[in-house]
Structures are given as C-alpha cells and as structure tokens.
PDB file of N, CA and C in Angstrom:
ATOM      1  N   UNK A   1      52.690  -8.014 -52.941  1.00  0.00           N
ATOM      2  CA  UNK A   1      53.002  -9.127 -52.073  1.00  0.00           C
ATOM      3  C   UNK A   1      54.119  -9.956 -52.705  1.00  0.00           C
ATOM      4  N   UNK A   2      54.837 -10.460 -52.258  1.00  0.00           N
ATOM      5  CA  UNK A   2      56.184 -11.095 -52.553  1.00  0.00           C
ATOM      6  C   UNK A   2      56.033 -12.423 -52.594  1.00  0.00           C
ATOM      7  N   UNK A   3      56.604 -13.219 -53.591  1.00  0.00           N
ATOM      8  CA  UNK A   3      56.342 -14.464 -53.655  1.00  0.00           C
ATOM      9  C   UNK A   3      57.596 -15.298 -52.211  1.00  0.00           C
ATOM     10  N   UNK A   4      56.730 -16.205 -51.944  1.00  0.00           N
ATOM     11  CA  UNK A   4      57.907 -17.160 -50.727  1.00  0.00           C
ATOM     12  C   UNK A   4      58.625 -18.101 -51.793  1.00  0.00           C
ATOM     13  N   UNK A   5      59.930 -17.749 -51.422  1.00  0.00           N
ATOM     14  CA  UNK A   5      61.756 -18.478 -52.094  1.00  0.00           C
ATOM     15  C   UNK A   5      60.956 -19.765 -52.414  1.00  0.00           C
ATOM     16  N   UNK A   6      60.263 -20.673 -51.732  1.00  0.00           N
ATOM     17  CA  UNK A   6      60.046 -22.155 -52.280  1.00  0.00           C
ATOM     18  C   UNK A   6      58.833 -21.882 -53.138  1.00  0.00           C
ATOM     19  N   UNK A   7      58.330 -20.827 -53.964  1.00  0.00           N
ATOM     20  CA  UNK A   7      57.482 -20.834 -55.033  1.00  0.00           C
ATOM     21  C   UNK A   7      58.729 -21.216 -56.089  1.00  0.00           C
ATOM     22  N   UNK A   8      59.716 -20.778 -55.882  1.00  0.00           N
ATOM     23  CA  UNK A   8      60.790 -20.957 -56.989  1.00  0.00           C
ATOM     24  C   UNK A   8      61.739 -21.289 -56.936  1.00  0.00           C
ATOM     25  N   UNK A   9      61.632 -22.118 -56.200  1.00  0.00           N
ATOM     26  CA  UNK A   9      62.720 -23.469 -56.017  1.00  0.00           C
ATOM     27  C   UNK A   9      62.414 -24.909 -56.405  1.00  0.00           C
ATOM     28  N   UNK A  10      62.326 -25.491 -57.255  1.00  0.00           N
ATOM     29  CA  UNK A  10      61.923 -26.917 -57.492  1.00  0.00           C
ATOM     30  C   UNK A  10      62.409 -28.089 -56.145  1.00  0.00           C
ATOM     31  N   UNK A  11      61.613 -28.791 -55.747  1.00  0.00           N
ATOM     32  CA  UNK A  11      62.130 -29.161 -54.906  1.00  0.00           C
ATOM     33  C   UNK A  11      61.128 -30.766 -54.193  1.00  0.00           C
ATOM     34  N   UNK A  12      61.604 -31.387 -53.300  1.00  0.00           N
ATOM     35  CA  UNK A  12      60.422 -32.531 -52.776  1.00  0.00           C
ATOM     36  C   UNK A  12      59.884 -32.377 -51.806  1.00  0.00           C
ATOM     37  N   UNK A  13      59.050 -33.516 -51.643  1.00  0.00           N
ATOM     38  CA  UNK A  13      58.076 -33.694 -49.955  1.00  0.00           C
ATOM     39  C   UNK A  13      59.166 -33.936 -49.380  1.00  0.00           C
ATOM     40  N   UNK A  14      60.315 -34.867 -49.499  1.00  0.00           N
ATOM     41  CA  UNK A  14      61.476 -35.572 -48.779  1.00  0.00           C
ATOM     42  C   UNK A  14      62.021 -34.715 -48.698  1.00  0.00           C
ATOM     43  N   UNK A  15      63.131 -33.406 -49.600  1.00  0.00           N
ATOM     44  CA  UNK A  15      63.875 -32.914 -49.006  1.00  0.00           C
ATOM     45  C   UNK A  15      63.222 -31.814 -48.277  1.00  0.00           C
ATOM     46  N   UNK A  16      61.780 -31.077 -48.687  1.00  0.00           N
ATOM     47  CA  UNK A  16      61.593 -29.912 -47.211  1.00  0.00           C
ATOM     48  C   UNK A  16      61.411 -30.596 -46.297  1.00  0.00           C
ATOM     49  N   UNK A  17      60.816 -31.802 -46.657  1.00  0.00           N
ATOM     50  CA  UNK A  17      60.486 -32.393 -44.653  1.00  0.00           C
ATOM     51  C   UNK A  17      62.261 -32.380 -44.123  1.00  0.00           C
ATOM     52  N   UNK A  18      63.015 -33.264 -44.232  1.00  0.00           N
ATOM     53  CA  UNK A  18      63.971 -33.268 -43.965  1.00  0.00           C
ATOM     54  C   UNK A  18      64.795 -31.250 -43.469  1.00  0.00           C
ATOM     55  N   UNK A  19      64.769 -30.468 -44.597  1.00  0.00           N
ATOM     56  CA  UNK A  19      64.803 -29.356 -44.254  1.00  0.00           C
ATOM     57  C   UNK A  19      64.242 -28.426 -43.227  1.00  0.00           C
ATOM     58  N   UNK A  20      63.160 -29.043 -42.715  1.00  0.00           N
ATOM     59  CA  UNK A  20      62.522 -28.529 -41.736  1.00  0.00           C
ATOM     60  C   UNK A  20      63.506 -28.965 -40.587  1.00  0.00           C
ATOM     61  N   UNK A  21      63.081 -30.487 -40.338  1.00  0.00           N
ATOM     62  CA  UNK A  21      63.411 -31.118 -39.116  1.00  0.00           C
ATOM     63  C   UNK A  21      64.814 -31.193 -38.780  1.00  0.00           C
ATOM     64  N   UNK A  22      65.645 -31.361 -39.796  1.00  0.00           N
ATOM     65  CA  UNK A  22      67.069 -31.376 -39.069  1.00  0.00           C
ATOM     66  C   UNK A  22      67.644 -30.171 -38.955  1.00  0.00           C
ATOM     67  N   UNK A  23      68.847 -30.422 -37.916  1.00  0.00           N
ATOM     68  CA  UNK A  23      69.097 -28.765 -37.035  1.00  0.00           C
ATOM     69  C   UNK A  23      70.373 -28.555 -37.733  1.00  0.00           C
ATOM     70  N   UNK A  24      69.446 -27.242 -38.720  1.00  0.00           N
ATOM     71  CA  UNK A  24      70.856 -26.696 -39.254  1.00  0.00           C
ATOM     72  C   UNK A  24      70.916 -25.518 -38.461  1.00  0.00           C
ATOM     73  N   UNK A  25      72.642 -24.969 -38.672  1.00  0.00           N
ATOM     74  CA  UNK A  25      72.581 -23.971 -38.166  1.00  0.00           C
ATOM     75  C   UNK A  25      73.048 -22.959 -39.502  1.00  0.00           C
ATOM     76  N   UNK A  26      73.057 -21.344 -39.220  1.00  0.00           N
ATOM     77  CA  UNK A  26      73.209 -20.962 -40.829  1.00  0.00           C
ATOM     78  C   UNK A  26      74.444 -19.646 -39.750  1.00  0.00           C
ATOM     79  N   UNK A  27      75.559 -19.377 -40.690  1.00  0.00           N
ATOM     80  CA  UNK A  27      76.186 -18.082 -40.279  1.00  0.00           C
ATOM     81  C   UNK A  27      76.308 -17.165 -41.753  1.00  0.00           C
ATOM     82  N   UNK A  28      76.130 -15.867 -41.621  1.00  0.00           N
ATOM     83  CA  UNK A  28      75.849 -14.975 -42.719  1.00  0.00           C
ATOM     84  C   UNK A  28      77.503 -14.399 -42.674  1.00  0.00           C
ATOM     85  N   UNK A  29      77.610 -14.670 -44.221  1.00  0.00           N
ATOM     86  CA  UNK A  29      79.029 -14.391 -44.820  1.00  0.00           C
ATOM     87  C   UNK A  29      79.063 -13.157 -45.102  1.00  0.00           C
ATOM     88  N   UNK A  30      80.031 -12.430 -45.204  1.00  0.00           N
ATOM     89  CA  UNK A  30      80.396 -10.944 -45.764  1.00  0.00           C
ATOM     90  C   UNK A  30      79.371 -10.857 -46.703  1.00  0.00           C
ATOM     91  N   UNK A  31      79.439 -11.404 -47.855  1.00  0.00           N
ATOM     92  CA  UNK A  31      79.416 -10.616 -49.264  1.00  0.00           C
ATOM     93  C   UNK A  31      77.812 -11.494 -49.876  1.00  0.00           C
ATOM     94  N   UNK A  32      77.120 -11.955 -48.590  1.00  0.00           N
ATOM     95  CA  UNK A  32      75.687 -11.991 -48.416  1.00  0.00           C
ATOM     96  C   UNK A  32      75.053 -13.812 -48.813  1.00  0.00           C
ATOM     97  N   UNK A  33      76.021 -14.549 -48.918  1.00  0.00           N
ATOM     98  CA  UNK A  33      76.026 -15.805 -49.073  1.00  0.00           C
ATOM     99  C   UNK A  33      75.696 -16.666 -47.152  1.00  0.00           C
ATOM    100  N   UNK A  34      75.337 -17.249 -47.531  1.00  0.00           N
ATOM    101  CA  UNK A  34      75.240 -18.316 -46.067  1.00  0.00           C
ATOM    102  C   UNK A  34      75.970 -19.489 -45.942  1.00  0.00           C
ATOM    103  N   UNK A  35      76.634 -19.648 -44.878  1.00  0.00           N
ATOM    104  CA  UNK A  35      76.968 -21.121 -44.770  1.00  0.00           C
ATOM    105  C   UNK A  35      76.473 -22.037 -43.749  1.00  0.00           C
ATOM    106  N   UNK A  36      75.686 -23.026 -44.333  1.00  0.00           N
ATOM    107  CA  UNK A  36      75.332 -23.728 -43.618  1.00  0.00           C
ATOM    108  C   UNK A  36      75.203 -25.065 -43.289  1.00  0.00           C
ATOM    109  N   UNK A  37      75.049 -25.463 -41.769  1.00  0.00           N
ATOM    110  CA  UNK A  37      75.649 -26.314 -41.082  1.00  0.00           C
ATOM    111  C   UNK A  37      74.545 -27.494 -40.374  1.00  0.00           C
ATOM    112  N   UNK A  38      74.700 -28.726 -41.001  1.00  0.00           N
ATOM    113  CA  UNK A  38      73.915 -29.490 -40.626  1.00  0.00           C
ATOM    114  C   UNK A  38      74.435 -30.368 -39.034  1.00  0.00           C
ATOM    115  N   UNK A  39      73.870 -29.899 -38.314  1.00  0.00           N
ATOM    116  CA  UNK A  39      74.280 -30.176 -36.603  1.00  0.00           C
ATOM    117  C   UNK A  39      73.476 -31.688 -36.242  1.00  0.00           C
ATOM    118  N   UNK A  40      72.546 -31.982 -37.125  1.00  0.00           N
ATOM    119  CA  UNK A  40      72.094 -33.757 -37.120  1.00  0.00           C
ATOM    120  C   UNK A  40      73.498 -34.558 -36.846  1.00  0.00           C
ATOM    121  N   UNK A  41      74.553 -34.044 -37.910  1.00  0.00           N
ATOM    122  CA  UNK A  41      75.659 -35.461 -37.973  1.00  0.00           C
ATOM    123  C   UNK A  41      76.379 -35.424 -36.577  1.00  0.00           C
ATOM    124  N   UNK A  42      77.206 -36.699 -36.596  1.00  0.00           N
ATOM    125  CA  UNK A  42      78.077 -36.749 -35.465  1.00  0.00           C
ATOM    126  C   UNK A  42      79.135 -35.417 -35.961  1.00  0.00           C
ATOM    127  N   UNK A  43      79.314 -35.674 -36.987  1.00  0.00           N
ATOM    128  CA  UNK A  43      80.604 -34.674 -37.614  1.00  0.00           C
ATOM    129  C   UNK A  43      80.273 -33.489 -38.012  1.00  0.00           C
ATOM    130  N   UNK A  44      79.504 -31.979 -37.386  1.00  0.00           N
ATOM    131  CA  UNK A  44      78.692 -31.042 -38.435  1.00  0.00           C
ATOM    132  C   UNK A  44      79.616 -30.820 -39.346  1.00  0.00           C
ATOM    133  N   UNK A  45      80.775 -30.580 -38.791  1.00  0.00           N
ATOM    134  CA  UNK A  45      81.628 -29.435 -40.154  1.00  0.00           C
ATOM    135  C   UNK A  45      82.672 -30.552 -41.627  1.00  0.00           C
ATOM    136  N   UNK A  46      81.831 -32.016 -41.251  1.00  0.00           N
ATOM    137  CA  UNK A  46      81.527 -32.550 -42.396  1.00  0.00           C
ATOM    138  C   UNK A  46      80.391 -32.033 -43.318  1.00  0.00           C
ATOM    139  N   UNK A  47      79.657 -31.654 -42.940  1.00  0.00           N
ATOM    140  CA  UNK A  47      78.023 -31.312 -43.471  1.00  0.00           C
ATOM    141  C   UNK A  47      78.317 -30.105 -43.446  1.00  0.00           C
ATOM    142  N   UNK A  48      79.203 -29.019 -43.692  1.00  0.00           N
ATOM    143  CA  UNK A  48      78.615 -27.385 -43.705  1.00  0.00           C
ATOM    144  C   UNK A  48      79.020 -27.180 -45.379  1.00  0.00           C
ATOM    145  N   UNK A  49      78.401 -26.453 -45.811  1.00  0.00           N
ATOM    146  CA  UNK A  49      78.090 -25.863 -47.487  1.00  0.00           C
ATOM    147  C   UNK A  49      78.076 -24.466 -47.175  1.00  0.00           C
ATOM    148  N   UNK A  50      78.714 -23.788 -48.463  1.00  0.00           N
ATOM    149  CA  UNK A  50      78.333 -22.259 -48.634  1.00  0.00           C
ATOM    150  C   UNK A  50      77.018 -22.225 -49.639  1.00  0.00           C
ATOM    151  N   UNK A  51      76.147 -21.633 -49.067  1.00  0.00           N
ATOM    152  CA  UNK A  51      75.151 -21.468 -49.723  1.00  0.00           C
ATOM    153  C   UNK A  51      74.850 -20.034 -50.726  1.00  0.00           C
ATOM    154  N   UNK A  52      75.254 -20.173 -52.196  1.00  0.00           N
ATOM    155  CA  UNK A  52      75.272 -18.909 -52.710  1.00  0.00           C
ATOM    156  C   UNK A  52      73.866 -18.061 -52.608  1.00  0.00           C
ATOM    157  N   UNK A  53      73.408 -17.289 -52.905  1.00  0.00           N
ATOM    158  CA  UNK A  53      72.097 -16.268 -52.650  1.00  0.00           C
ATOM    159  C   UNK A  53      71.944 -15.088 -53.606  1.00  0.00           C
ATOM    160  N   UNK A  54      71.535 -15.098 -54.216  1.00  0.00           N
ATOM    161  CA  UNK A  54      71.167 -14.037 -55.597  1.00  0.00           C
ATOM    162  C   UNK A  54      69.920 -13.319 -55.402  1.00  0.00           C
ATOM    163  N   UNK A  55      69.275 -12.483 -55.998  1.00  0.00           N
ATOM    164  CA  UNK A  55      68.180 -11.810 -55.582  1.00  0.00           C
ATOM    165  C   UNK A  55      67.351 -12.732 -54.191  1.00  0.00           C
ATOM    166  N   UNK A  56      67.621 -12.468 -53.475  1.00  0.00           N
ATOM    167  CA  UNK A  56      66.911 -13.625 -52.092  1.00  0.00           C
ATOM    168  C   UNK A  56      66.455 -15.288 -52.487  1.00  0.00           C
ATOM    169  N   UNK A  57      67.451 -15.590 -53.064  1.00  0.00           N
ATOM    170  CA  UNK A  57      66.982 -17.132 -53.355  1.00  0.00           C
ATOM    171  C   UNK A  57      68.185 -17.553 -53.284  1.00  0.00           C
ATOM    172  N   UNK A  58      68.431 -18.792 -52.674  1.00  0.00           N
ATOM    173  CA  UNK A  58      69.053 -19.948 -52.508  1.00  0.00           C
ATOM    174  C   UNK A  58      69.222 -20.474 -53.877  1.00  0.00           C
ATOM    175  N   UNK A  59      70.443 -20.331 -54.282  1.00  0.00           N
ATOM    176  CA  UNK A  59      70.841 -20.530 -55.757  1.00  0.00           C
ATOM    177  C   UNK A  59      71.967 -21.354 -56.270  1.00  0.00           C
ATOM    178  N   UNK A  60      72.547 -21.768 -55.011  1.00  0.00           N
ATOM    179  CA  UNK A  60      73.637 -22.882 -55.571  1.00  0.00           C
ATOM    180  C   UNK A  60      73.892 -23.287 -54.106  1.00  0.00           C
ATOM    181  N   UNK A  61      74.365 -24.458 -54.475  1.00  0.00           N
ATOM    182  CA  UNK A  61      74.901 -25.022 -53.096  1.00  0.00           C
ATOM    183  C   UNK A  61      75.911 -26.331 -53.563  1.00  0.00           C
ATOM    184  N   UNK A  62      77.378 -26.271 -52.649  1.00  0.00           N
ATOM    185  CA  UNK A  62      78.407 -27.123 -53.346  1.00  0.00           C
ATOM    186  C   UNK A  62      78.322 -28.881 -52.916  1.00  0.00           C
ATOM    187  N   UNK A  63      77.363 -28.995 -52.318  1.00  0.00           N
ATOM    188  CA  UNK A  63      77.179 -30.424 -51.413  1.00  0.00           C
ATOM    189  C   UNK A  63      76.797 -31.725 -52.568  1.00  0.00           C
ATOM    190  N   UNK A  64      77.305 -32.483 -52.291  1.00  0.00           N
ATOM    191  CA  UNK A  64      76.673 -33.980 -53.825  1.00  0.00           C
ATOM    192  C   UNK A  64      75.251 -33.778 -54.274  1.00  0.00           C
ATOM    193  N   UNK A  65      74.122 -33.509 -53.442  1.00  0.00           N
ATOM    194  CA  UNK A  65      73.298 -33.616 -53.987  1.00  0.00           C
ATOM    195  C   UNK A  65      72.553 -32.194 -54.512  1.00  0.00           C
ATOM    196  N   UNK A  66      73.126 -31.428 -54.314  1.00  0.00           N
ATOM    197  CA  UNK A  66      73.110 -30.302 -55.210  1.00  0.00           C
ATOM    198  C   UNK A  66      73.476 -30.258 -56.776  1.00  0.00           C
ATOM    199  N   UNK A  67      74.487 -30.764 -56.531  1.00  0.00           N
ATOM    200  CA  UNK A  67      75.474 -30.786 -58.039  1.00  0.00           C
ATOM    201  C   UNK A  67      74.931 -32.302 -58.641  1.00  0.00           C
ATOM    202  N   UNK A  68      74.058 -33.455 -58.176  1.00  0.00           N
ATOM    203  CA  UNK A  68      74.056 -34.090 -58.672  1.00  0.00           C
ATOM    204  C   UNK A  68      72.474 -34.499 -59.340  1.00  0.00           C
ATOM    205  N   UNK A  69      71.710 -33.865 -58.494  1.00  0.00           N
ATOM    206  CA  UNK A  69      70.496 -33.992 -58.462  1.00  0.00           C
ATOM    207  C   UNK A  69      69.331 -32.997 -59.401  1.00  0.00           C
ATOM    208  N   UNK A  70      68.211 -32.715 -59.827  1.00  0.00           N
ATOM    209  CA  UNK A  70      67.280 -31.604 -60.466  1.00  0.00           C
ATOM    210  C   UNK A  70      66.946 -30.854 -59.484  1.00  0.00           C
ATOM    211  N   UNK A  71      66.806 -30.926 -58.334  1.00  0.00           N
ATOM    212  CA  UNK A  71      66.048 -30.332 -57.153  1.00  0.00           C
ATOM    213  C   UNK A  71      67.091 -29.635 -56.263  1.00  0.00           C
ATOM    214  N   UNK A  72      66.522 -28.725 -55.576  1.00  0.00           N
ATOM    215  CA  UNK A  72      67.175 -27.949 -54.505  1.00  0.00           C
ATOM    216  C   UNK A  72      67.497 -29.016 -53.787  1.00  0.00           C
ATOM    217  N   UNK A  73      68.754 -28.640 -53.071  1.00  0.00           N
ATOM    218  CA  UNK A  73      69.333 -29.456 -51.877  1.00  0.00           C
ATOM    219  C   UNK A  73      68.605 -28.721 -50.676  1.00  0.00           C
ATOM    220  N   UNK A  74      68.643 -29.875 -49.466  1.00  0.00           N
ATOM    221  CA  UNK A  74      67.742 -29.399 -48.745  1.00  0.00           C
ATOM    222  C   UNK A  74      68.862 -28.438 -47.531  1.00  0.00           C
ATOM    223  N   UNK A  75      70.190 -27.798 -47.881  1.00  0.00           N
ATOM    224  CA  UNK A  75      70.334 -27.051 -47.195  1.00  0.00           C
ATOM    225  C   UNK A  75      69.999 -25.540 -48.494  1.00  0.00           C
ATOM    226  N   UNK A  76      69.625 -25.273 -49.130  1.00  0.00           N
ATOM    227  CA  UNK A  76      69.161 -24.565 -49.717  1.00  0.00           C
ATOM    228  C   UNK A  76      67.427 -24.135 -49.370  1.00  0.00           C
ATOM    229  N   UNK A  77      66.888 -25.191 -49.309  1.00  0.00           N
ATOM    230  CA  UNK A  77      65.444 -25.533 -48.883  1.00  0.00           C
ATOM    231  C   UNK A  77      65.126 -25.224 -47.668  1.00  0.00           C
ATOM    232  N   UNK A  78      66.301 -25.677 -46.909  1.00  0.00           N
ATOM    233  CA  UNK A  78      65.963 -25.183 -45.128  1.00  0.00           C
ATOM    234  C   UNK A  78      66.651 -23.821 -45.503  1.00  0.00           C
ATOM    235  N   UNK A  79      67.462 -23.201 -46.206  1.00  0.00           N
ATOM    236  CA  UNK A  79      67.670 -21.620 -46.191  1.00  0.00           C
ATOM    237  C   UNK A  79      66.482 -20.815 -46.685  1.00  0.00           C
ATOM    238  N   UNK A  80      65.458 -21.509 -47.490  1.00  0.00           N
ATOM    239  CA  UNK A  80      64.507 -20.788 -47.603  1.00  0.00           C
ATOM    240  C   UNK A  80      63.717 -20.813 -47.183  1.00  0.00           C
ATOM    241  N   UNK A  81      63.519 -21.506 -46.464  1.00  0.00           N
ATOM    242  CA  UNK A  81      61.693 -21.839 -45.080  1.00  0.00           C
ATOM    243  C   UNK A  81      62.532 -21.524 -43.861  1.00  0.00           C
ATOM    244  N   UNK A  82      63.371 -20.171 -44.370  1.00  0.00           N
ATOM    245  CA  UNK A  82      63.379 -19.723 -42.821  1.00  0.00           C
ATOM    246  C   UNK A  82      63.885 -18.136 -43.388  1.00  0.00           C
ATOM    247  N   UNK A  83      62.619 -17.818 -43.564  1.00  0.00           N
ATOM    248  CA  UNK A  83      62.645 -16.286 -44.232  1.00  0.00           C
ATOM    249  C   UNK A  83      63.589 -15.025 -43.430  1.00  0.00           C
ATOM    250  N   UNK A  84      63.751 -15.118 -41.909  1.00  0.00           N
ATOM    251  CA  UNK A  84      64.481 -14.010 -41.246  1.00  0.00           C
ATOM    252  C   UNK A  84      66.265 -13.989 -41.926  1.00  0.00           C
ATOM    253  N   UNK A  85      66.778 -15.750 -42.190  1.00  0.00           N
ATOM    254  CA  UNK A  85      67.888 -15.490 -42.473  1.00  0.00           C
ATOM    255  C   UNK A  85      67.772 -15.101 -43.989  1.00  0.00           C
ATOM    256  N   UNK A  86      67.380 -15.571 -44.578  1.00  0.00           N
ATOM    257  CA  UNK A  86      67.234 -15.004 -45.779  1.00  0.00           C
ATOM    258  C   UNK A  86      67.124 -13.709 -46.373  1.00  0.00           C
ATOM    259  N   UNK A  87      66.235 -13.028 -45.851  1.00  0.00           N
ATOM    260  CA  UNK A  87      66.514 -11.668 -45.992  1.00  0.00           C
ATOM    261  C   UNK A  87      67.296 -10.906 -45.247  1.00  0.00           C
ATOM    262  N   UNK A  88      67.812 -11.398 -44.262  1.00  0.00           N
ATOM    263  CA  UNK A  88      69.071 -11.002 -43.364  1.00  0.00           C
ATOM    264  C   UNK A  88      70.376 -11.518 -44.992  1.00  0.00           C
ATOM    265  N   UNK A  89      70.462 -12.315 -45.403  1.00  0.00           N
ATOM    266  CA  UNK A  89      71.321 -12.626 -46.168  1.00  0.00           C
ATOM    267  C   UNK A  89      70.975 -11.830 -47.356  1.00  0.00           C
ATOM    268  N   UNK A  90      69.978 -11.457 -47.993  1.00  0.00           N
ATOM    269  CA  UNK A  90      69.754 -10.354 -49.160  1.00  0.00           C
ATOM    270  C   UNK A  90      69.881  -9.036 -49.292  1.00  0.00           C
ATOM    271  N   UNK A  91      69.609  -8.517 -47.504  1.00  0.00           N
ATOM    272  CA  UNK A  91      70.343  -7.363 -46.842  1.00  0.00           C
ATOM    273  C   UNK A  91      71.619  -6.816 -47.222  1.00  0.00           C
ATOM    274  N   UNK A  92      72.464  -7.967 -46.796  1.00  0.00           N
ATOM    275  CA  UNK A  92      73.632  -7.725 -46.713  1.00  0.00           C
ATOM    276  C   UNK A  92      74.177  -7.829 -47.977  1.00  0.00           C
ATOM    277  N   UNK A  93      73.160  -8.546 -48.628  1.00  0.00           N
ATOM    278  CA  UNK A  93      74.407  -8.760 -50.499  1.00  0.00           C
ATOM    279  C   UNK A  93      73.878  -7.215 -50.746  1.00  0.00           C
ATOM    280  N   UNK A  94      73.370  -6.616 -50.796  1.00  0.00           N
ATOM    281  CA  UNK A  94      72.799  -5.548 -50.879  1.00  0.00           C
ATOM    282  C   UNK A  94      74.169  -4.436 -50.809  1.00  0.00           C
ATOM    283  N   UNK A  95      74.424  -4.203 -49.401  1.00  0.00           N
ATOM    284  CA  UNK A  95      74.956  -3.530 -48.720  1.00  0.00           C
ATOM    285  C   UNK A  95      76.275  -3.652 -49.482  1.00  0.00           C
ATOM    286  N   UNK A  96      76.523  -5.195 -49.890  1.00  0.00           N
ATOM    287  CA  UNK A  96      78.160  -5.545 -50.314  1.00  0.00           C
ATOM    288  C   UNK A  96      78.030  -4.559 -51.615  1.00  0.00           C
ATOM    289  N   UNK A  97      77.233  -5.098 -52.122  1.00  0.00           N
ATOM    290  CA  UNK A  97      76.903  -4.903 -54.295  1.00  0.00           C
ATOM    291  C   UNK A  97      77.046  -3.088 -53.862  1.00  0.00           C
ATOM    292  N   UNK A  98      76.533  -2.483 -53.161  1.00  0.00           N
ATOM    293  CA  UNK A  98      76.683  -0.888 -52.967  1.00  0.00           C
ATOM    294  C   UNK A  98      77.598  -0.648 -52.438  1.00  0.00           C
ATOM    295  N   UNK A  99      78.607  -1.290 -51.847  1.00  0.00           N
ATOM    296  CA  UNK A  99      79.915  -1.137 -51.422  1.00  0.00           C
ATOM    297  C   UNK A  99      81.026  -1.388 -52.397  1.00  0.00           C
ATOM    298  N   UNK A 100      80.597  -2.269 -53.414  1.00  0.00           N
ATOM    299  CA  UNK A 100      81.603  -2.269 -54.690  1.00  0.00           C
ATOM    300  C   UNK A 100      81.195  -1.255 -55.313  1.00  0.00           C
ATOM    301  N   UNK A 101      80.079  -0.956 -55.988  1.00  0.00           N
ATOM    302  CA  UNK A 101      79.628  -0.001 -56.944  1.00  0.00           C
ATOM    303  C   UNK A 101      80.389   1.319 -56.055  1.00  0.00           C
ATOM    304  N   UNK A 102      80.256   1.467 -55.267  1.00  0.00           N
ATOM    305  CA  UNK A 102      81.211   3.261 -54.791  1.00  0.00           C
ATOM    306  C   UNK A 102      82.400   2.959 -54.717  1.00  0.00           C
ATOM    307  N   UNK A 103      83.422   1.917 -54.266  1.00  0.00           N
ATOM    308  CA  UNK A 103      84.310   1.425 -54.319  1.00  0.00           C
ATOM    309  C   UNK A 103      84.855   1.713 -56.417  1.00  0.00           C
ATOM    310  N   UNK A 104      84.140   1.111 -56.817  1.00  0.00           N
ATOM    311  CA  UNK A 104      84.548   1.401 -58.541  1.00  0.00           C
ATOM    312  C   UNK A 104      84.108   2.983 -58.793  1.00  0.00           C
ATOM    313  N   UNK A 105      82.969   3.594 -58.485  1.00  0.00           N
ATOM    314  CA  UNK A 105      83.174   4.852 -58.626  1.00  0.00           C
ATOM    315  C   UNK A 105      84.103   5.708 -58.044  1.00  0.00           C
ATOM    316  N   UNK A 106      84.559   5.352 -56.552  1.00  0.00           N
ATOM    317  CA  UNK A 106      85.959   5.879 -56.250  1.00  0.00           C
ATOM    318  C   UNK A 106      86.851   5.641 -56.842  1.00  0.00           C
ATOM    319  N   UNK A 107      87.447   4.369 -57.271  1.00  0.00           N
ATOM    320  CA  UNK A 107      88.482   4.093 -58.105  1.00  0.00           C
ATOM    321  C   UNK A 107      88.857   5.124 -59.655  1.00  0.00           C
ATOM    322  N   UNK A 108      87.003   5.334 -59.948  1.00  0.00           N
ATOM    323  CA  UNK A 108      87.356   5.991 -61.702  1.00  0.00           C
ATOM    324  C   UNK A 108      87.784   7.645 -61.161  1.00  0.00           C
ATOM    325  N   UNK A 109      86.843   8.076 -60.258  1.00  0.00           N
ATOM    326  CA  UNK A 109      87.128   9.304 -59.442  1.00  0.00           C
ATOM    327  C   UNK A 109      88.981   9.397 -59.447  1.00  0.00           C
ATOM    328  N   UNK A 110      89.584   8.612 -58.796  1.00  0.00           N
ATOM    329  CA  UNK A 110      90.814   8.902 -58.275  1.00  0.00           C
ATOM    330  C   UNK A 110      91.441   8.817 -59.557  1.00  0.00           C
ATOM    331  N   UNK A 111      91.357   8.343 -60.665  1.00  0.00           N
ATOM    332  CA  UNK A 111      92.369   7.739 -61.632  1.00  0.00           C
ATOM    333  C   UNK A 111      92.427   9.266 -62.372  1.00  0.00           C
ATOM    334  N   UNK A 112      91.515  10.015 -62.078  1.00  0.00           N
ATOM    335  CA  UNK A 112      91.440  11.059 -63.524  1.00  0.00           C
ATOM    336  C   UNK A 112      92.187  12.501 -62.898  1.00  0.00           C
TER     337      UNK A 112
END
C-alpha cells in the first residue's frame, strides 16, 4: 500500500484547508512538473507557480511562501490532495526520464 504525498509533506491545518477550498487549476508540463494556477485571485496568472515533482511528491515550488516558509506551500499541498493529477504528473516524468535515458543511449550508439 502506498503512502498518501501529505504523509510526507510537512505542512498546516491553514494551508490544506486553504488548499482544498481555493480553485486552483493545475496544467501538466512536458517533462512531468505542474503548473499551477490559483483562479481565487482577481489576477490568476499573478498566482500561477511551476510546481517541481520528484518521485510523486510535490517538491519545490517558486511562490514567497515556499521559499520563505518550513512548510509546504499550499499550491504544493493542493497538488497533493488531488492524487489523479499527481500521478498523471509522475506518469509522465516517467515517460520523460525514459525518453532521455534512450535518447543518451542513442547518442553513445551513434558516436562509435
């Protein structure tokens, strides 16, 4: 059985509540990262972050209170209490990481 992303995410009552309730929206990047978009503000694409993603966890995020704070930011937090994108986003880093690895084995292939 697999542990759920917020077993291992440090994090608060304030920012998952908040993570729950406000309407983010998330779009899945090439190379298996998320960016996502807080649609609460008047301004969303003031509020959108790339959300990095490493073995299926929400692992960095460039927004102030990410970089400023001990705790997950809560667009990290709402990327992980919503398990379909998430592993839709671990999928695909997947797919990328095996698309470089043959990509470099083609490369050593061709050189010789």
């Amino acid at each position: 059985m697999t542990t759920h992303p917020l077993d291992r995410l440090s994090t608060t009552a304030r920012i998952l509540k908040r993570a729950q309730y406000e309407a983010f929206a998330f779009s899945l990047l090439a190379d298996g990262d998320v960016l996502v978009r807080n649609e609460s503000y008047a301004n969303p694409s003031d509020h959108e972050y790339r959300v990095r993603v490493r073995d299926g966890l929400p692992v960095a995020c460039p927004c102030p209170a990410d970089e400023r704070y001990e705790h997950a930011c809560k667009h990290r937090v709402a990327l992980a209490v919503r398990r379909p994108v998430l592993d839709t986003a671990r999928a695909a880093r997947a797919v990328t990481d095996a698309d470089r690895a043959a990509a470099g084995l083609l490369s050593r292939r061709s050189t010789r």
